[in-house]
Protein backbone atom coordinates (compact mmCIF):
# COMPACT_ATOMS: atom_id res chain seq x y z
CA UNK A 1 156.35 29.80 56.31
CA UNK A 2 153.68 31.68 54.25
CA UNK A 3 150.78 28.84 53.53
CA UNK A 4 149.65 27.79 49.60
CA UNK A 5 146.09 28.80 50.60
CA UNK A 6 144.86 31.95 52.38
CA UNK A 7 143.65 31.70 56.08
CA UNK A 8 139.61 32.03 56.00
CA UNK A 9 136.80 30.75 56.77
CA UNK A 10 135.10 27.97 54.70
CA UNK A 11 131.13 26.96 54.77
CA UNK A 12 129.77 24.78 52.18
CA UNK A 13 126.41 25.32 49.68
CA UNK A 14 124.17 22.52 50.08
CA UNK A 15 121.75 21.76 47.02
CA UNK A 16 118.09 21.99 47.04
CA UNK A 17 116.16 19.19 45.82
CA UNK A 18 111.92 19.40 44.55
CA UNK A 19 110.01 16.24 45.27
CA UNK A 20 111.46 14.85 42.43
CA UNK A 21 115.03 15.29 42.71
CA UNK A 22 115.48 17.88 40.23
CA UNK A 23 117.53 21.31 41.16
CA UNK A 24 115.23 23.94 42.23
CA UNK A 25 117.63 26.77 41.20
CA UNK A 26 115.65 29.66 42.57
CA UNK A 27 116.82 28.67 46.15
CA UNK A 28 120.49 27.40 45.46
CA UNK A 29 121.19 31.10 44.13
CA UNK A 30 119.48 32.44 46.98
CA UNK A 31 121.47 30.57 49.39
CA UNK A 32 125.16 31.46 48.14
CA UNK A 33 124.06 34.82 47.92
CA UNK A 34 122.91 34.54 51.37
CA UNK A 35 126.54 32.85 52.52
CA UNK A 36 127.82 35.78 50.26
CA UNK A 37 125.92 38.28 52.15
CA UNK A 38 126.98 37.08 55.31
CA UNK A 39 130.96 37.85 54.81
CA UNK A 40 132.04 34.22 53.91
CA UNK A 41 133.73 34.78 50.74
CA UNK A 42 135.48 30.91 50.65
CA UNK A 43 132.66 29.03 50.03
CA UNK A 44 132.29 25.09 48.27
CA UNK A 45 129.81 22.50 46.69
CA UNK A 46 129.78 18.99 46.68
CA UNK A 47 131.23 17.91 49.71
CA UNK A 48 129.87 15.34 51.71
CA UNK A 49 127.63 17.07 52.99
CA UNK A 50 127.07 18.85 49.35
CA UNK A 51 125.99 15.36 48.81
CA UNK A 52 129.23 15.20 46.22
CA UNK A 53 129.11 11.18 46.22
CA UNK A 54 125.26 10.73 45.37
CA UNK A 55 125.24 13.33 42.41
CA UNK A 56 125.12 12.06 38.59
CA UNK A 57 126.80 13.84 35.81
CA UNK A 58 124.13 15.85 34.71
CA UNK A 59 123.22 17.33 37.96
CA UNK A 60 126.67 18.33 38.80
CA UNK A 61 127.35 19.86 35.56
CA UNK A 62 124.17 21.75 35.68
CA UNK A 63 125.33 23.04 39.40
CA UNK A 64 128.50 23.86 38.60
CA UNK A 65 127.69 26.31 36.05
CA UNK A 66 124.70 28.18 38.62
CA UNK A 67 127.39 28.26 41.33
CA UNK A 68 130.23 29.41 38.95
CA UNK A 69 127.55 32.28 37.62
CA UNK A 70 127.30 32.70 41.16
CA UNK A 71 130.70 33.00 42.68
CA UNK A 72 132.60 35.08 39.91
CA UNK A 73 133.03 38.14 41.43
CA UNK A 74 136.17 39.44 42.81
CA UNK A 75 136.83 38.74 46.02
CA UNK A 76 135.12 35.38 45.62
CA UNK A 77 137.17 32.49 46.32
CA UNK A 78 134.56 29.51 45.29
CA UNK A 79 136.24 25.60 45.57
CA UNK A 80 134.27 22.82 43.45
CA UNK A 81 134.17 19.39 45.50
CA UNK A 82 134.60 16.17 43.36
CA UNK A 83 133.93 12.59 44.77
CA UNK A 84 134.59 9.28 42.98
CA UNK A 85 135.96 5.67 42.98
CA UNK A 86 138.85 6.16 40.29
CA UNK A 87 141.29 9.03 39.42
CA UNK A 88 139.39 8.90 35.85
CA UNK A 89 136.46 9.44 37.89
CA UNK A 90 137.52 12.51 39.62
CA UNK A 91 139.28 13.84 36.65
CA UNK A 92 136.73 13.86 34.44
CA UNK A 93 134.42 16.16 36.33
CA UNK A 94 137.72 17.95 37.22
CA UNK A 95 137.84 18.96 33.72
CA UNK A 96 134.57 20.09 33.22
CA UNK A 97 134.45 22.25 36.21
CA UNK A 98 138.20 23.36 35.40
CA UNK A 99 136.75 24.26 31.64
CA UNK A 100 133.89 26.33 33.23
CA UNK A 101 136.66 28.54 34.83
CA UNK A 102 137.40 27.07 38.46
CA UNK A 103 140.69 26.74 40.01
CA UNK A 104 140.44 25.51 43.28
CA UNK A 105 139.07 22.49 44.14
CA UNK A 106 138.43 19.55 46.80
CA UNK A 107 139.39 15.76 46.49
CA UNK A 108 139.13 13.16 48.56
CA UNK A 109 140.66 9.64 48.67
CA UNK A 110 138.55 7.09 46.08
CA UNK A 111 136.53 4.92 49.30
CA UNK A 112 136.13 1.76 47.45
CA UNK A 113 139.31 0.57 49.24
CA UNK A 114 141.49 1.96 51.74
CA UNK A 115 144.59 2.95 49.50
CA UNK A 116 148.12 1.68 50.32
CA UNK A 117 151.56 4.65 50.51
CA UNK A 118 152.15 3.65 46.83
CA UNK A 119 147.86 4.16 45.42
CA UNK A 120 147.89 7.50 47.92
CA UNK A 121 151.17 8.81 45.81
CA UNK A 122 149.80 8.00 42.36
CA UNK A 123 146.25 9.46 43.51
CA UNK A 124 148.00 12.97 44.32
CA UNK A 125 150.70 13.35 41.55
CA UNK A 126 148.15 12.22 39.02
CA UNK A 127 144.82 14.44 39.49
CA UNK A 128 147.00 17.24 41.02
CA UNK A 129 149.19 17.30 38.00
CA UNK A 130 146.67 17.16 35.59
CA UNK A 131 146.41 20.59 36.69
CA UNK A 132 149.34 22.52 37.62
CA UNK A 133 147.57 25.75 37.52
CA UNK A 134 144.76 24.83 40.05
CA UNK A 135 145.17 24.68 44.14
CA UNK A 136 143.90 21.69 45.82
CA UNK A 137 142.70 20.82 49.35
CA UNK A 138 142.22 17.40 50.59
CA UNK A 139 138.97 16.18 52.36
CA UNK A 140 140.74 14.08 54.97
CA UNK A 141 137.76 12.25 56.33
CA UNK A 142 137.40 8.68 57.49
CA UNK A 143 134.55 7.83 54.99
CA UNK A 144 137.40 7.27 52.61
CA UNK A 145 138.85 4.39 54.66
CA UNK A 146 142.29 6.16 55.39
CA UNK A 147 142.70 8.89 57.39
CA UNK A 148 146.00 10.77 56.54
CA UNK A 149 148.53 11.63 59.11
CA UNK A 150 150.89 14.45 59.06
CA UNK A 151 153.35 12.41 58.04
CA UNK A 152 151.22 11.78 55.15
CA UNK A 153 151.13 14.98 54.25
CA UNK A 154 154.93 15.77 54.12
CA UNK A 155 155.33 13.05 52.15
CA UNK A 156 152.66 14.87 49.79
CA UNK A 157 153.72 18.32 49.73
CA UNK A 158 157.82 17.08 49.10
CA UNK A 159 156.24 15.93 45.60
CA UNK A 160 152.86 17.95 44.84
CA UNK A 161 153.31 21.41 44.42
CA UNK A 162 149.59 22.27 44.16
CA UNK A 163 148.14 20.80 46.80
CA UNK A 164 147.64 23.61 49.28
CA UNK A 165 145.01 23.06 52.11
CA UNK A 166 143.31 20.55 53.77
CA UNK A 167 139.99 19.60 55.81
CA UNK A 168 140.61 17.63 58.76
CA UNK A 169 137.83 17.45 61.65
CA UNK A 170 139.02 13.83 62.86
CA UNK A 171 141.57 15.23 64.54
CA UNK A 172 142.58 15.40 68.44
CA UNK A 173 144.60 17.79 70.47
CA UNK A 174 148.02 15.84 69.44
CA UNK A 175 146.89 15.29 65.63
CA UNK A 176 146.07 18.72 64.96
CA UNK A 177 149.19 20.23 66.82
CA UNK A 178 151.48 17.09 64.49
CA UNK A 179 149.49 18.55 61.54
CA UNK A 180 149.91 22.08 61.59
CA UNK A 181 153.76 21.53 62.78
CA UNK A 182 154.90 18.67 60.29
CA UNK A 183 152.75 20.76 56.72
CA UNK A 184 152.95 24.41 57.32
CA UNK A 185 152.96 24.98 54.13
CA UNK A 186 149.09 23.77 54.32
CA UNK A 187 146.37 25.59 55.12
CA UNK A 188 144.55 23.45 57.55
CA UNK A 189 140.94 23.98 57.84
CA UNK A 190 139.59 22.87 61.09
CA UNK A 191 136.34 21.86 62.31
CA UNK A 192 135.09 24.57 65.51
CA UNK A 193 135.85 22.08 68.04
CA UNK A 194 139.84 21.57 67.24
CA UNK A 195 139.99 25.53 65.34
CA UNK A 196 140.89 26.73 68.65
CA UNK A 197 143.41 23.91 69.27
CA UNK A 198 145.40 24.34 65.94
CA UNK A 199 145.20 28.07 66.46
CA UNK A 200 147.81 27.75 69.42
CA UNK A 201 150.42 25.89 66.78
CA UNK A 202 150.17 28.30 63.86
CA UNK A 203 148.12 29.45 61.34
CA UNK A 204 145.10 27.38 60.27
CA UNK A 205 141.42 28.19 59.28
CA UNK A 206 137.64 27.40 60.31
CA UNK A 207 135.66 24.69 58.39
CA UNK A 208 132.63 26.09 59.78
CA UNK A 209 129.21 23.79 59.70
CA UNK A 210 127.65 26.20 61.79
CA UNK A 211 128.04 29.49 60.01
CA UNK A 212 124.81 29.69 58.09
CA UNK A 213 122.76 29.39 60.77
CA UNK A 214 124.84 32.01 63.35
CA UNK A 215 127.39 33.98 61.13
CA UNK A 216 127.59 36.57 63.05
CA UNK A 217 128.79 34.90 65.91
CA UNK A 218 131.34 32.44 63.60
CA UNK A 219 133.32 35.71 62.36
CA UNK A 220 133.66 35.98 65.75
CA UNK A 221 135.09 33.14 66.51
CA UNK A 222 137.34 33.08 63.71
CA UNK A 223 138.59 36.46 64.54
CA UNK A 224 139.69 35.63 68.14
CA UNK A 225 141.51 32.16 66.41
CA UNK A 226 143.07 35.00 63.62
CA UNK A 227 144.37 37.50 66.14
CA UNK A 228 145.19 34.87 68.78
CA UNK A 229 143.32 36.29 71.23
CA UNK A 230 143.52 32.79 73.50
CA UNK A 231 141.59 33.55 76.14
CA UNK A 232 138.61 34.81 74.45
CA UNK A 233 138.73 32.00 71.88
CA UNK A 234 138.48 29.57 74.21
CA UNK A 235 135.83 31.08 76.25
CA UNK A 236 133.98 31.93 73.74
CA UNK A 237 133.95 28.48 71.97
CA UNK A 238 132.86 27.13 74.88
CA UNK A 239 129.54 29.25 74.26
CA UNK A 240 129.52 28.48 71.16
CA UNK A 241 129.36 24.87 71.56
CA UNK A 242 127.12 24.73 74.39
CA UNK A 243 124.51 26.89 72.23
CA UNK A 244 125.11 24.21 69.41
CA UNK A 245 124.89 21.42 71.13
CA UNK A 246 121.60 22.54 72.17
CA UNK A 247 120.44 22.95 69.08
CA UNK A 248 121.49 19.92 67.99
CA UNK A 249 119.69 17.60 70.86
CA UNK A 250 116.16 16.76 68.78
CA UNK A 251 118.81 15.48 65.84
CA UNK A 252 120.71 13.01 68.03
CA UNK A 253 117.86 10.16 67.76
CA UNK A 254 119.22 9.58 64.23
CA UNK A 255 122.42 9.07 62.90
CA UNK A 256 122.23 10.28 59.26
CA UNK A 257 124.43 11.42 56.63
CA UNK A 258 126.15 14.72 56.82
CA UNK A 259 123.84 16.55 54.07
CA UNK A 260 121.12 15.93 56.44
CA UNK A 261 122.21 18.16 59.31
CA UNK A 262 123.88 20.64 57.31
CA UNK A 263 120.33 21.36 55.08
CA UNK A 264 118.33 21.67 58.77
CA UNK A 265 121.06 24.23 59.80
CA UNK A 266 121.15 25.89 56.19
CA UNK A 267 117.14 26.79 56.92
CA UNK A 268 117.58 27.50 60.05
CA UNK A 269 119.68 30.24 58.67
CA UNK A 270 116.94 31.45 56.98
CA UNK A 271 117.23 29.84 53.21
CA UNK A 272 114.18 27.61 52.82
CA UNK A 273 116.08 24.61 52.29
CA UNK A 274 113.98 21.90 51.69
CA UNK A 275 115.95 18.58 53.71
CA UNK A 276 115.14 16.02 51.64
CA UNK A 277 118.59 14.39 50.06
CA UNK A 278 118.81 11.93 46.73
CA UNK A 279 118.04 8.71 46.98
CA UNK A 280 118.27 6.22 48.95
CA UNK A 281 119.44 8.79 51.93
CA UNK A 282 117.19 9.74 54.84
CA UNK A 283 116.94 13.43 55.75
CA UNK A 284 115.49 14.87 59.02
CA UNK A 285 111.75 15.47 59.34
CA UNK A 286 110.29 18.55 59.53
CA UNK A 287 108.86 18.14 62.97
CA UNK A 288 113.00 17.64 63.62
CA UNK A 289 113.44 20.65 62.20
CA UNK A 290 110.21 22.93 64.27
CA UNK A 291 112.11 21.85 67.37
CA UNK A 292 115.64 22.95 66.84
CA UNK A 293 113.86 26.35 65.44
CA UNK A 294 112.05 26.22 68.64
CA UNK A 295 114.93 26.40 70.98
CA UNK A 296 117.19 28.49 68.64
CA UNK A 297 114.53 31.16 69.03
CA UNK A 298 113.12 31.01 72.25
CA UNK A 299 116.43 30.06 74.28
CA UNK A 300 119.42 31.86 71.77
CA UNK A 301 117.22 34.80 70.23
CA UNK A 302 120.75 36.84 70.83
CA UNK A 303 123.03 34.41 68.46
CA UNK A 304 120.64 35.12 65.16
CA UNK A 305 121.58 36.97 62.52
């Protein structure tokens, strides 16, 4: 069965603040033409790490337009990210970004309270069918207090048409095999630990964190997941992961929200990302970020670029 969504890889744009708060636009257009640059065509804002639940009106209006300006090329295949407590909530910026010309987009569950079978129905028929002409893909995260099986899903996709893809990277080996099995109709983007995993049950994609910091190498990944070359996937993620967790070890003596890992590995990519994050969030400190440069360069010189 032929998926709603294409098979890609997906990397998300996160947003530049100044010192006080405001969008410094210079370096958000450098960044997605930066992601552009790099081959990853599927690209997203306002996720959690995009910082999609701390973002007033005005801001994400303001954003959306830049990144549709941005992303309107053929061949492009931008998603807008919307966050909020209500379906009125996530509707309403819905619209506006649907007005400016989008039509793909990301939702997650409202997080105020875990939703019951009946609330998770109404929440998909009604901001899916508000528009039919749009593709959706759910942010299946456990932020939003319910994590949704793959019997979840079937349920969904029997009675919404539209949705077409999802994000899952709570997953383990048995989730992601029940996933991919029970929805083939959705494109399931996994995370580069279970990408491998779901690759060996049928088609699925790479929600890749780690892209704009070592594209080169996460094509490469991808491909061996695409062309099911097993054996080199696996191998290879296992350098892959090993260079990342590396990487990673001066972030690991905080735990902070997602925007603030994502922004360290966005500069170390070479955007200058500042990592500060809106209020009242903590970001990573720039002595953080000297020593994961430090040992990217000096110990992985080979996976830039």
């Amino acid at each position: 069965m032929t998926p709603r969504y294409h098979q890609a890889i997906l990397v998300s744009c996160e947003i530049p603040w100044d010192n006080r708060e405001r969008l410094i636009e210079d370096v958000f257009r450098q960044e997605v033409r930066t992601t552009l640059a790099h081959g990853f065509s599927n690209l997203y804002v306002f996720g959690t790490a995009g910082e999609g639940y701390a973002v007033d009106t005005a801001r994400f209006r303001e954003i959306v337009r830049l990144f549709r300006e941005e992303t309107s090329a053929p061949g492009v295949f931008p998603q807008v990210g919307v966050i909020g407590l209500s379906t009125a909530n996530v509707v309403e910026r819905l619209t506006f970004a649907y007005d400016q010309g989008f039509r793909a987009f990301q939702i997650s569950l409202p997080c105020w309270g875990a939703l019951n079978d009946v609330e998770m129905m109404r929440f998909f028929t009604d901001v899916c069918g508000a528009f039919p002409e749009a593709k959706f893909l759910h942010y299946n995260l456990p932020r939003a207090k319910r994590v949704l099986t793959a019997q979840d899903y079937r349920r969904i996709v029997d009675s919404v048409p539209n949705l077409a893809a999802t994000k899952n990277t709570a997953t383990n080996m048995t989730s992601t095999a029940e996933l991919i099995r029970a929805t083939p109709e959705l494109q399931h983007f996994l995370g580069e630990t279970m990408f491998p995993v779901g690759c060996l049950h049928g088609e699925c994609s790479l929600l890749s964190s780690f892209g704009p910091m070592i594209p080169k190498r996460t094509h490469q990944l991808f491909e061996y997941g695409r062309t099911l070359q097993v054996e080199k996937l696996f191998r290879f993620q296992k350098e892959y992961l090993a260079m990342v967790d590396a990487i990673l070890k001066p972030m690991r003596t905080k735990d902070l929200m997602d925007g603030a890992y994502d922004k360290l590995l966005v500069r170390l990519g070479g955007v200058p990302m500042p990592l500060r994050l809106l209020s009242p969030y903590e970001s990573f400190s720039e002595e953080v970020f000297e020593q994961c440069s430090k040992i990217l360069h000096e110990q992985y010189p080979d996976w830039l670029g």
